[in-house]
Protein backbone atom coordinates (compact mmCIF):
# COMPACT_ATOMS: atom_id res chain seq x y z
CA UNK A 1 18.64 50.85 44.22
CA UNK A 2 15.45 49.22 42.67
CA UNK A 3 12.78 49.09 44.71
CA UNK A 4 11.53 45.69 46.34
CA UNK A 5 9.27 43.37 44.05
CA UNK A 6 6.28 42.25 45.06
CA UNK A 7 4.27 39.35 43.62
CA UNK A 8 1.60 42.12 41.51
CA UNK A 9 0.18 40.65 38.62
CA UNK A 10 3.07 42.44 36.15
CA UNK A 11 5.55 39.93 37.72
CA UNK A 12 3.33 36.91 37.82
CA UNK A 13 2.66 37.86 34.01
CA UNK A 14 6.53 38.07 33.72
CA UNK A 15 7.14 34.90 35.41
CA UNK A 16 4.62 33.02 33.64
CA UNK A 17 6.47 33.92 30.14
CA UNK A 18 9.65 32.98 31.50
CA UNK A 19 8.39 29.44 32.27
CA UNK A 20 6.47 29.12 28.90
CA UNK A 21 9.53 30.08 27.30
CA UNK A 22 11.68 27.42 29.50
CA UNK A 23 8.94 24.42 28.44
CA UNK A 24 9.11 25.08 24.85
CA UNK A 25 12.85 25.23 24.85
CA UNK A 26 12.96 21.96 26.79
CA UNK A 27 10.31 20.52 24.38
CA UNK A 28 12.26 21.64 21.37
CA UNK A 29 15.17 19.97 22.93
CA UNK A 30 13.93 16.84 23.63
CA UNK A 31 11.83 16.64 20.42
CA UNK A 32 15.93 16.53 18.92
CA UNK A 33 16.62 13.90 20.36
CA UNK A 34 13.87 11.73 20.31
CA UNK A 35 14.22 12.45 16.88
CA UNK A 36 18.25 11.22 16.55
CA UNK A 37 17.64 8.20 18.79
CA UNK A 38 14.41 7.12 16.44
CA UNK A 39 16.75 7.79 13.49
CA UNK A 40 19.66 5.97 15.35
CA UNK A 41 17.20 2.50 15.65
CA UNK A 42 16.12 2.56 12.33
CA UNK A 43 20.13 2.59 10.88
CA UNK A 44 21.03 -0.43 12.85
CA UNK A 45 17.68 -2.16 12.25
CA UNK A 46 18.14 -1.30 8.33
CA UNK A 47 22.24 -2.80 8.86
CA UNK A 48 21.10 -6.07 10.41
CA UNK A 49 19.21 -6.68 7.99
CA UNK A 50 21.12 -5.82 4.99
CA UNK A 51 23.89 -8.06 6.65
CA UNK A 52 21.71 -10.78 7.36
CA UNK A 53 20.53 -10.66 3.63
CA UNK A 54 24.31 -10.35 2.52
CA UNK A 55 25.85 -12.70 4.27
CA UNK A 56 23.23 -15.05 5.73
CA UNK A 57 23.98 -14.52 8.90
CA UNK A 58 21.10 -16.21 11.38
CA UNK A 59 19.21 -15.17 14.59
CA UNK A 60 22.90 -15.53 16.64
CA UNK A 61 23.92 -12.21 15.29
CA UNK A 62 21.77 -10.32 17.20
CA UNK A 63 22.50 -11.36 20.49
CA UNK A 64 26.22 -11.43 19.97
CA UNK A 65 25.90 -7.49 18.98
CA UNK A 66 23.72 -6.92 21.72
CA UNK A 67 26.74 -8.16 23.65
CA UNK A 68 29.27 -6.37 22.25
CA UNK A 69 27.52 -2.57 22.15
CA UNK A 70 26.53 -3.03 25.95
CA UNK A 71 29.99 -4.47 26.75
CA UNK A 72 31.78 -0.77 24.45
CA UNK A 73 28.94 1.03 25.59
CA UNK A 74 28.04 0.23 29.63
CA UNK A 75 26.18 3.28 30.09
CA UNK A 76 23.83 3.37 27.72
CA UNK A 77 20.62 1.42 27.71
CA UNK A 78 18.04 0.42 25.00
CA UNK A 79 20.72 -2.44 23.33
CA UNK A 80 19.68 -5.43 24.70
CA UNK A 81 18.73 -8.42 22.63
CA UNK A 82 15.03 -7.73 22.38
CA UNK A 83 15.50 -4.26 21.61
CA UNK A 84 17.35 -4.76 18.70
CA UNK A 85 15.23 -6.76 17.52
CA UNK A 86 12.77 -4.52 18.01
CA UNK A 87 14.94 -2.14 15.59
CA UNK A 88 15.30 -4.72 12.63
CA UNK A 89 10.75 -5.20 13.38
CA UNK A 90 10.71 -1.33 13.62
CA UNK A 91 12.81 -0.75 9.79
CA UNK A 92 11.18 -3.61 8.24
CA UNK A 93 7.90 -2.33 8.91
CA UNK A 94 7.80 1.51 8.43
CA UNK A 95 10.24 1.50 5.16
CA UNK A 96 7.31 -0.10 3.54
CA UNK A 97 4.85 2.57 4.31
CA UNK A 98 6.40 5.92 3.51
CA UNK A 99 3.42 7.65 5.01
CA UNK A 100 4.62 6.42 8.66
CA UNK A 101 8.21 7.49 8.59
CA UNK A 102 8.01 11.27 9.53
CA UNK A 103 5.50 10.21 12.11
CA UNK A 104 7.43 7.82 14.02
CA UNK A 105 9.94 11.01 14.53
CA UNK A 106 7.63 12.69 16.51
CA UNK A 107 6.31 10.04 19.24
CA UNK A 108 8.67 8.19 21.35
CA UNK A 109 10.10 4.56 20.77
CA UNK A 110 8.42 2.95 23.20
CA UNK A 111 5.07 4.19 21.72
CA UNK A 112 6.41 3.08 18.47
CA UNK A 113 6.71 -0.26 19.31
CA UNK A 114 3.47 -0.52 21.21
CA UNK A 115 1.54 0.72 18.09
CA UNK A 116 3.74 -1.27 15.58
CA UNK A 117 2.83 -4.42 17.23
CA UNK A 118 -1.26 -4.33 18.74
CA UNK A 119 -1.90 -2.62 15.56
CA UNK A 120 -1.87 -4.81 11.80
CA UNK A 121 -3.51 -1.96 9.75
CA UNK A 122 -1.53 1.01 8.28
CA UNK A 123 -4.27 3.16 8.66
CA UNK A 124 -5.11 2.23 12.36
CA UNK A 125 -1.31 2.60 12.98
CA UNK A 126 -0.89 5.99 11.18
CA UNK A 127 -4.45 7.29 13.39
CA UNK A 128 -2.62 6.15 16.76
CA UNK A 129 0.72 7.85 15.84
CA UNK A 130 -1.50 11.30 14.99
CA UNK A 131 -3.05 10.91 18.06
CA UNK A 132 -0.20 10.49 20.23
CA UNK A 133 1.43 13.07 18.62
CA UNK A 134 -1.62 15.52 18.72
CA UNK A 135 -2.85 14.74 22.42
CA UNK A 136 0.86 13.42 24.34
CA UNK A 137 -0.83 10.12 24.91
CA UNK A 138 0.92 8.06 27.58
CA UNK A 139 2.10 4.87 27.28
CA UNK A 140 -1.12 3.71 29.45
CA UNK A 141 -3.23 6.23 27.53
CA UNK A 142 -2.51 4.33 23.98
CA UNK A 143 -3.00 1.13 25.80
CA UNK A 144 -6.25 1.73 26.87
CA UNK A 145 -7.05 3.84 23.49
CA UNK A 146 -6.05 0.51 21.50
CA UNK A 147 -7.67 -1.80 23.53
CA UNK A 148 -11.00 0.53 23.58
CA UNK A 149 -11.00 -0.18 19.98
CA UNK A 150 -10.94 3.57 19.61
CA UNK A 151 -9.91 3.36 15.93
CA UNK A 152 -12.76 0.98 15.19
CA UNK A 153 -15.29 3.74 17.26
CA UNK A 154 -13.90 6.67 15.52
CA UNK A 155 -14.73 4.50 12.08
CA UNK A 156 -18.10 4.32 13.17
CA UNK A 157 -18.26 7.87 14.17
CA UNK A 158 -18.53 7.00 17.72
CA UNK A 159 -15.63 8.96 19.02
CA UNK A 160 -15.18 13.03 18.81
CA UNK A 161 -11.61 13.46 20.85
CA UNK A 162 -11.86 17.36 21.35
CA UNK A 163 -14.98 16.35 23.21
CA UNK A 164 -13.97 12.97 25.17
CA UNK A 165 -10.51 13.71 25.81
CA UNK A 166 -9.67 14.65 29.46
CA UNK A 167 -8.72 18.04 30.25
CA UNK A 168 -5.05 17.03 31.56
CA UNK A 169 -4.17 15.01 28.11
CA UNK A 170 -4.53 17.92 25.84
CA UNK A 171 -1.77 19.96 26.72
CA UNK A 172 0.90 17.13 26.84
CA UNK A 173 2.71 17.25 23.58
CA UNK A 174 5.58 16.56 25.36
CA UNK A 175 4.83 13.38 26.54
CA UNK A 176 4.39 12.29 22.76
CA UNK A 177 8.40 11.65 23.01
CA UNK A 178 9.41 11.77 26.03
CA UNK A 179 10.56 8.30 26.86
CA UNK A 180 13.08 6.28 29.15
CA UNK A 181 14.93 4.99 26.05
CA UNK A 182 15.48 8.67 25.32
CA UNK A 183 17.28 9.82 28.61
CA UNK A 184 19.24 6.24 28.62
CA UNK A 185 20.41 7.16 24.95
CA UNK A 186 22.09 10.34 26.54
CA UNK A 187 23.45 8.79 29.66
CA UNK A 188 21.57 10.44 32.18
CA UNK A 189 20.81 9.06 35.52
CA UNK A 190 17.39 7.89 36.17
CA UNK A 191 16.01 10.99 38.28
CA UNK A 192 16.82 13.30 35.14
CA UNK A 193 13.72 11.70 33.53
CA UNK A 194 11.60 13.95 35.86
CA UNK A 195 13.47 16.87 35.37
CA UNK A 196 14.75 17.68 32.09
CA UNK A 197 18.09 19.12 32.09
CA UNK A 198 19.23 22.21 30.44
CA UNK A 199 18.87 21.92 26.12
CA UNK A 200 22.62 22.85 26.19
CA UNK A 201 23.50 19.51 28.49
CA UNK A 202 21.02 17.38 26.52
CA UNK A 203 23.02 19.15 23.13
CA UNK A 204 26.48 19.03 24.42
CA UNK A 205 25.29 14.80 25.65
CA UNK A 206 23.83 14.02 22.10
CA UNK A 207 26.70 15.39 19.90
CA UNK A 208 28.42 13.31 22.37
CA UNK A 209 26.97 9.89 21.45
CA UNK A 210 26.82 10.73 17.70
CA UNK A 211 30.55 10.89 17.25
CA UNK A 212 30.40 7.58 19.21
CA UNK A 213 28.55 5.88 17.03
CA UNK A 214 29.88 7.60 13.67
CA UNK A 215 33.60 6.52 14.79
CA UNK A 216 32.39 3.55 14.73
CA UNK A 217 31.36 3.88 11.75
């Protein structure tokens, strides 16, 4: 029989690996699907518009589908009638600047949107998405950045972030996608948000909703 462990510094060692290893696999997880449900939004914002260029179809459209998905779909959130149109905004915008799209992959819808709309400029949006990305900027975090004027200060060489940044911000990469949206979009109850769930549950949930959507199709 093995003898009793005690809490030396070999086990805390141990322990702290095992957690590491746990965070990146949870990161890696949920970087996934951030990544399918960004990809997901910018398909049906790209089809409403193709069928409101093809067929005319008005402003009525989008309501009526936000309808219908939430009526097939009562589980999953992020469909309403703003939201979509936030989708047709969201592909109309970043399929003009190719420099944006594998950015908006790596930072979470709502931050999308927040930075799509406060910010005109593609080079102000493209420094907000790096940042987010870089630093896991919350969603309060890039409001205050933007309305700091933080692009305009870093123009002016006002602004060094490895200097000014708080401690606790520069470790948060996952923040940078994690998102409501993105735990709605797998059907998982609200307190999962806190806790991640295992990248197998999250896998087994988003393969899931794919061949929902693709049947559909």
């Amino acid at each position: 029989m093995g003898k009793p462990l005690s809490p030396d510094n070999d086990y805390i060692n141990f322990f702290t690996e095992v957690k590491e290893r746990i965070r990146r696999s949870q990161y890696e997880a949920l970087k996934a699907v951030n990544k399918e449900l960004i990809q997901l939004y910018w398909d049906i914002g790209r089809m409403i518009v193709d069928k409101q260029q093809e067929l005319g179809w008005g402003k009525s459209v989008v309501e009526q589908l936000s309808k219908d998905i939430q009526e097939e779909y009562p589980a999953i959130q992020g469909f309403s009638g703003r939201n979509l149109w936030n989708m047709r905004f969201f592909y109309s915008e970043i399929q003009q600047n190719k420099k944006l799209q594998p950015l908006v992959a790596e930072i979470s819808w709502t931050k999308n949107i927040l930075i799509l709309t406060k910010c005109k400029d593609p080079l102000e949006r493209e420094f907000y998405m790096l940042h987010v990305r870089k630093f896991g900027w919350t969603k309060d975090v890039l409001i205050h950045q933007i309305e700091n004027k933080t692009y305009e200060k870093y123009l002016m060489n006002q602004t060094n972030f490895d200097q000014t940044l708080p401690e606790k911000y520069k470790h948060q990469a996952k923040l940078a996608v994690k998102d409501h949206y993105t735990f709605d979009f797998l059907e998982l109850a609200e307190e999962h948000s806190k806790y991640l769930p295992a990248p197998e549950v999250i896998a087994e949930r988003l393969a899931i909703v794919k061949d929902l959507f693709e049947d559909e199709g």
